[in-house]
N, C-alpha and C. Protein backbone atom coordinates (compact mmCIF):
# COMPACT_ATOMS: atom_id res chain seq x y z
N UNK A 1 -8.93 -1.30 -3.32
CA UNK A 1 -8.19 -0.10 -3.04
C UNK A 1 -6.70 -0.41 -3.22
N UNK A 2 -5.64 0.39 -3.74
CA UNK A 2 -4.87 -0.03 -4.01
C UNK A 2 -3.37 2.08 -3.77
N UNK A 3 -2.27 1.36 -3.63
CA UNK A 3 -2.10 2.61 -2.63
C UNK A 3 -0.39 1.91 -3.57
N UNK A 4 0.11 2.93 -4.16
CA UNK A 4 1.74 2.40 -5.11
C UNK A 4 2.71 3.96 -4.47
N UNK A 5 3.90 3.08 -4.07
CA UNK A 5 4.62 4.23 -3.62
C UNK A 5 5.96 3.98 -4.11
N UNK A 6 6.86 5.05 -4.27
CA UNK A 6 8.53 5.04 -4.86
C UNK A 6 9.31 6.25 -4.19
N UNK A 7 10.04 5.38 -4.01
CA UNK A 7 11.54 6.41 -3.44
C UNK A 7 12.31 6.84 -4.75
N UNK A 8 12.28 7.90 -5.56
CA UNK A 8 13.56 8.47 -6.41
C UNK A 8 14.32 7.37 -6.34
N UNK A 9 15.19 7.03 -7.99
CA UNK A 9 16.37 6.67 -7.65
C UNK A 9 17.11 7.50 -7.47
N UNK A 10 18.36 6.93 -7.05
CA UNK A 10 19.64 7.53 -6.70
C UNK A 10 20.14 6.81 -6.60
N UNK A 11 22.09 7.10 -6.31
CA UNK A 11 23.24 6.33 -6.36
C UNK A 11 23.43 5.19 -7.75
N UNK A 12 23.41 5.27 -8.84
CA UNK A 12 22.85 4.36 -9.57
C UNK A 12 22.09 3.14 -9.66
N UNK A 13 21.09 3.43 -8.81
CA UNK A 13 20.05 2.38 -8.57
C UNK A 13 18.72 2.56 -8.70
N UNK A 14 18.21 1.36 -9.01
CA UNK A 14 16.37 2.14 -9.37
C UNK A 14 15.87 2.25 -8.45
N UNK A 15 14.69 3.03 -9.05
CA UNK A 15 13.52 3.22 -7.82
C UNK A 15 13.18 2.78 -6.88
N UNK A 16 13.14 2.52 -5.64
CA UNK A 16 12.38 1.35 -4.55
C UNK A 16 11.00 1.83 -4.39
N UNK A 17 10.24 0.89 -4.58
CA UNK A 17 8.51 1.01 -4.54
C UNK A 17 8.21 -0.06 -3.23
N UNK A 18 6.73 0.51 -3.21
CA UNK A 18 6.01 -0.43 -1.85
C UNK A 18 4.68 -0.17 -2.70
N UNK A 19 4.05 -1.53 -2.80
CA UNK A 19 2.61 -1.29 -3.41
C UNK A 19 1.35 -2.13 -2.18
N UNK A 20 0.59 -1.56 -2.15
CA UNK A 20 -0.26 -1.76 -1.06
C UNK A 20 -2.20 -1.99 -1.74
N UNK A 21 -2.20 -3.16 -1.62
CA UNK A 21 -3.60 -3.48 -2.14
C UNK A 21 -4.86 -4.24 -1.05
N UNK A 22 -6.06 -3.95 -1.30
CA UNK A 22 -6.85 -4.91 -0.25
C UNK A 22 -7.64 -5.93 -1.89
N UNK A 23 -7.82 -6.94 -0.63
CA UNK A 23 -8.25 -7.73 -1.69
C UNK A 23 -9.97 -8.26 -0.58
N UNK A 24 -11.04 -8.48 -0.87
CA UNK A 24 -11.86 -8.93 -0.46
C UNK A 24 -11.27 -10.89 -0.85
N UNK A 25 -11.93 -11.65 0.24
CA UNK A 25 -11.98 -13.18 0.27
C UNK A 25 -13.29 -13.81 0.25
N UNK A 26 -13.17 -15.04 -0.45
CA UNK A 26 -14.61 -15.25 -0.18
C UNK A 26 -15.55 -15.47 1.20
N UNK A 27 -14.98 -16.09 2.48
CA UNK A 27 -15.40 -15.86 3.39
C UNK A 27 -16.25 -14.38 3.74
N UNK A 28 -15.68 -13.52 3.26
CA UNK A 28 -15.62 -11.73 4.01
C UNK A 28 -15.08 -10.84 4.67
N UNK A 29 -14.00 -11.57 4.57
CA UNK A 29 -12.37 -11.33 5.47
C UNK A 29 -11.88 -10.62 4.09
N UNK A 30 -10.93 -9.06 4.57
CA UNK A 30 -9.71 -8.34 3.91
C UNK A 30 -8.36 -8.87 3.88
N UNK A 31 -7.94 -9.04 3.04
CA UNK A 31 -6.40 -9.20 2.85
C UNK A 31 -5.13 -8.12 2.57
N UNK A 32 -4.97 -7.77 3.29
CA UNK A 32 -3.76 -6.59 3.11
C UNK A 32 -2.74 -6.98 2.06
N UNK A 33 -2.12 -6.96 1.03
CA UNK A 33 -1.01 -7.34 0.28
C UNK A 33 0.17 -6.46 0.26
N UNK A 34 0.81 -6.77 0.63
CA UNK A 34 2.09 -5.73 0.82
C UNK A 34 3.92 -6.27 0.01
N UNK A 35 3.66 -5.67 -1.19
CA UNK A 35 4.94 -5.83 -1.59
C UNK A 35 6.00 -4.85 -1.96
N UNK A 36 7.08 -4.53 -2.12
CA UNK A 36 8.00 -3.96 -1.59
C UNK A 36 9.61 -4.24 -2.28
N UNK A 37 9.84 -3.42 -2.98
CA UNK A 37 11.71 -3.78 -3.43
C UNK A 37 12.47 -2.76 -4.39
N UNK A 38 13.11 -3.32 -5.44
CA UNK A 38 13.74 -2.32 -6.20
C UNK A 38 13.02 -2.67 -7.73
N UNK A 39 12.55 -1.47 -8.12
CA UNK A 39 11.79 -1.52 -9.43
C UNK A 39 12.71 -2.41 -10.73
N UNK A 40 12.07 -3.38 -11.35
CA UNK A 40 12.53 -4.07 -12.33
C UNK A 40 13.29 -5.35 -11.87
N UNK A 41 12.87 -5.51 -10.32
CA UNK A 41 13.56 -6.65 -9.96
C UNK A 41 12.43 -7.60 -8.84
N UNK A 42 12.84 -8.85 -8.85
CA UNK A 42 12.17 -9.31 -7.73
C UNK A 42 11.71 -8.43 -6.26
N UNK A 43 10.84 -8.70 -5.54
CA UNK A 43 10.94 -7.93 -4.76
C UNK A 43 9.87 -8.69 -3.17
N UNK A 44 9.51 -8.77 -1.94
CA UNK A 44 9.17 -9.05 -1.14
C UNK A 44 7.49 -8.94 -1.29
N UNK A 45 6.92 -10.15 -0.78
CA UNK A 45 5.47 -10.02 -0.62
C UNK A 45 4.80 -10.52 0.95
N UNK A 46 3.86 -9.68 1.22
CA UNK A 46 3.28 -10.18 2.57
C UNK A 46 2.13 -10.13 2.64
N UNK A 47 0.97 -11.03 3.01
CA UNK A 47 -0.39 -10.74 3.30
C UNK A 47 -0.57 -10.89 4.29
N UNK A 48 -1.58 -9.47 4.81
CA UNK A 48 -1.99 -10.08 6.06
C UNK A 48 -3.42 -9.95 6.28
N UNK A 49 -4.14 -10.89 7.03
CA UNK A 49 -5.76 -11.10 6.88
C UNK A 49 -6.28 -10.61 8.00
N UNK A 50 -7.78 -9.74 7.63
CA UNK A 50 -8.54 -8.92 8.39
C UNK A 50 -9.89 -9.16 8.46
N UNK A 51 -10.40 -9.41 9.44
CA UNK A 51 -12.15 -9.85 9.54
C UNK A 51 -12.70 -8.67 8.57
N UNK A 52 -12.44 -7.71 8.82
CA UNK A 52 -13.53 -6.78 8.05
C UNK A 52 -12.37 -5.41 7.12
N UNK A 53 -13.27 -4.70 6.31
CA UNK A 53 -12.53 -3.80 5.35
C UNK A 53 -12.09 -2.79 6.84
N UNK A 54 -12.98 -2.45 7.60
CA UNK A 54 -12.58 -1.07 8.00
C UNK A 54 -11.38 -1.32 8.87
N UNK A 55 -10.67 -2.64 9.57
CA UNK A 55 -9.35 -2.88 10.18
C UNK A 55 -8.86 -2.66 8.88
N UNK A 56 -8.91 -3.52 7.52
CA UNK A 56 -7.61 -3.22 6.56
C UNK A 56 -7.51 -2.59 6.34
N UNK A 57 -8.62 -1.18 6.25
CA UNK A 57 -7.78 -0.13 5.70
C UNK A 57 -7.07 0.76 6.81
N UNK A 58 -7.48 0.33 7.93
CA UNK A 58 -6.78 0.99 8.87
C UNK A 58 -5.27 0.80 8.88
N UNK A 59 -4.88 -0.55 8.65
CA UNK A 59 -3.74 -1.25 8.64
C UNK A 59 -3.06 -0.90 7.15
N UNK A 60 -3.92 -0.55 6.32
CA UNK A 60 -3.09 -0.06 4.60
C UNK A 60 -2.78 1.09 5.05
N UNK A 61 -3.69 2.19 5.65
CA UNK A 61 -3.16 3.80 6.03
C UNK A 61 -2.22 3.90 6.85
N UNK A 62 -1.70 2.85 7.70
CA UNK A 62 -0.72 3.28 8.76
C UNK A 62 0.29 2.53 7.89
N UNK A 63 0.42 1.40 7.63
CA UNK A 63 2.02 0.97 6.53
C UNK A 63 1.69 2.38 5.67
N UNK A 64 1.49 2.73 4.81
CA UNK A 64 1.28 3.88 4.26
C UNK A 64 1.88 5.01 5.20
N UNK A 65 1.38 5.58 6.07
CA UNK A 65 2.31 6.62 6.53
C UNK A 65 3.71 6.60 7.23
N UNK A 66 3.78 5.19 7.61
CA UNK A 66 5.15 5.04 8.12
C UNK A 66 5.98 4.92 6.85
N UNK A 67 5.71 4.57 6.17
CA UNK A 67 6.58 4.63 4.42
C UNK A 67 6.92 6.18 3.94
N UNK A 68 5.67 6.84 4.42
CA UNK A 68 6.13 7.97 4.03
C UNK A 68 6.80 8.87 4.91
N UNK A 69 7.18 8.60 6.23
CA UNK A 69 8.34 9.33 6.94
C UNK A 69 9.74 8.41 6.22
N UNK A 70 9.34 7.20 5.74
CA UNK A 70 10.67 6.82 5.01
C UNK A 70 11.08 7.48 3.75
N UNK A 71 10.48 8.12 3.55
CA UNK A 71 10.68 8.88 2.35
C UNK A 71 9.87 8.63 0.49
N UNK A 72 9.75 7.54 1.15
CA UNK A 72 8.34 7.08 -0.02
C UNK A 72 7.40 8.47 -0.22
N UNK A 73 6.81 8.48 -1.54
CA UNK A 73 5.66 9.30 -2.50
C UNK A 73 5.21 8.48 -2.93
N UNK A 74 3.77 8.96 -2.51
CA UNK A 74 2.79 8.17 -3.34
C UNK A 74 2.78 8.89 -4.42
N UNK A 75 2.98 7.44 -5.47
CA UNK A 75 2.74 7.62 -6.93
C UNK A 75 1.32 7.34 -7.65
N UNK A 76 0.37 6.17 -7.14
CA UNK A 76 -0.97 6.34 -7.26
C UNK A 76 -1.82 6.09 -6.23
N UNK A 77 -2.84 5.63 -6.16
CA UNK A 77 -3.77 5.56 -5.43
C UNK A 77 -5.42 5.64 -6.13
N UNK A 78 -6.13 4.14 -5.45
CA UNK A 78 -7.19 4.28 -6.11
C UNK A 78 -7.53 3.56 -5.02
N UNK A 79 -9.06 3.93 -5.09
CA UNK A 79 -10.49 3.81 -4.28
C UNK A 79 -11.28 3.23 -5.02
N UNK A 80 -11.84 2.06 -3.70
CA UNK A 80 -13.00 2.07 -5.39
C UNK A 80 -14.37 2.39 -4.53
N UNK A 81 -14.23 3.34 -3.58
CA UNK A 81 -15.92 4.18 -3.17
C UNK A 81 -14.92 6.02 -2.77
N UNK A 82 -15.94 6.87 -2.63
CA UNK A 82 -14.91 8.32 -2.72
C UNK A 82 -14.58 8.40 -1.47
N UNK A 83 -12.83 9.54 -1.37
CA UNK A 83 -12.52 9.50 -0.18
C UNK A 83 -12.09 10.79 0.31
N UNK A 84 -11.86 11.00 1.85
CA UNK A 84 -11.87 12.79 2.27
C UNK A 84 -10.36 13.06 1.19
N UNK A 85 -10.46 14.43 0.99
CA UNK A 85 -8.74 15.26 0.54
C UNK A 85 -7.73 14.29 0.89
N UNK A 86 -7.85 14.20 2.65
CA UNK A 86 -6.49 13.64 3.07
C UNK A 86 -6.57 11.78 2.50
N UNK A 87 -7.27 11.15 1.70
CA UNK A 87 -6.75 10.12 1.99
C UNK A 87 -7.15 8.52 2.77
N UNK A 88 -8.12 9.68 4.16
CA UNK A 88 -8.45 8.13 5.04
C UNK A 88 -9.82 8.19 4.67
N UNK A 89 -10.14 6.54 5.01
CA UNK A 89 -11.64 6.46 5.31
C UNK A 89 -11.94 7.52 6.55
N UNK A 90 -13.35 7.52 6.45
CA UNK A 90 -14.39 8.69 7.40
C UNK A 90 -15.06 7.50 8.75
């Protein structure tokens, strides 16, 4: 699952994005990946590890909505099983 977000540029500066991915491990543990900066440039990375999918995605949907009172739009978003209108797992 994978969740890409951007703030408009403005002031002559590019875009700022936050891209948000889960990654399965071989154990069976989720990995949250969270990176974050100004488009076309280096930018910040963080993982953080989850016994099971249904904490990470809990933890991808909430960085996700706090981004978007920052003013972030989601630009894509992909699933890879189907999901309600709004977005969250059921």
């Amino acid at each position: 699952m994978r969740i890409y977000m951007q703030i408009p540029p403005g002031d002559n500066r590019p875009p700022r994005y936050y891209d948000l991915h889960l990654q399965e491990d071989l154990l069976g543990g989720w990995t949250l990946v969270r990176e974050w900066g100004f488009q076309g440039a280096g930018g910040r990375l963080i993982r953080d590890h989850y016994v099971d999918r249904e904490r990470a995605e809990q933890a991808m949907f909430k960085v996700r909505d706090t981004q978007l009172t920052k003013g972030y739009q989601v630009v894509f978003m992909q699933a890879d099983r189907q999901l309600p209108a709004d977005g969250t797992p059921e």
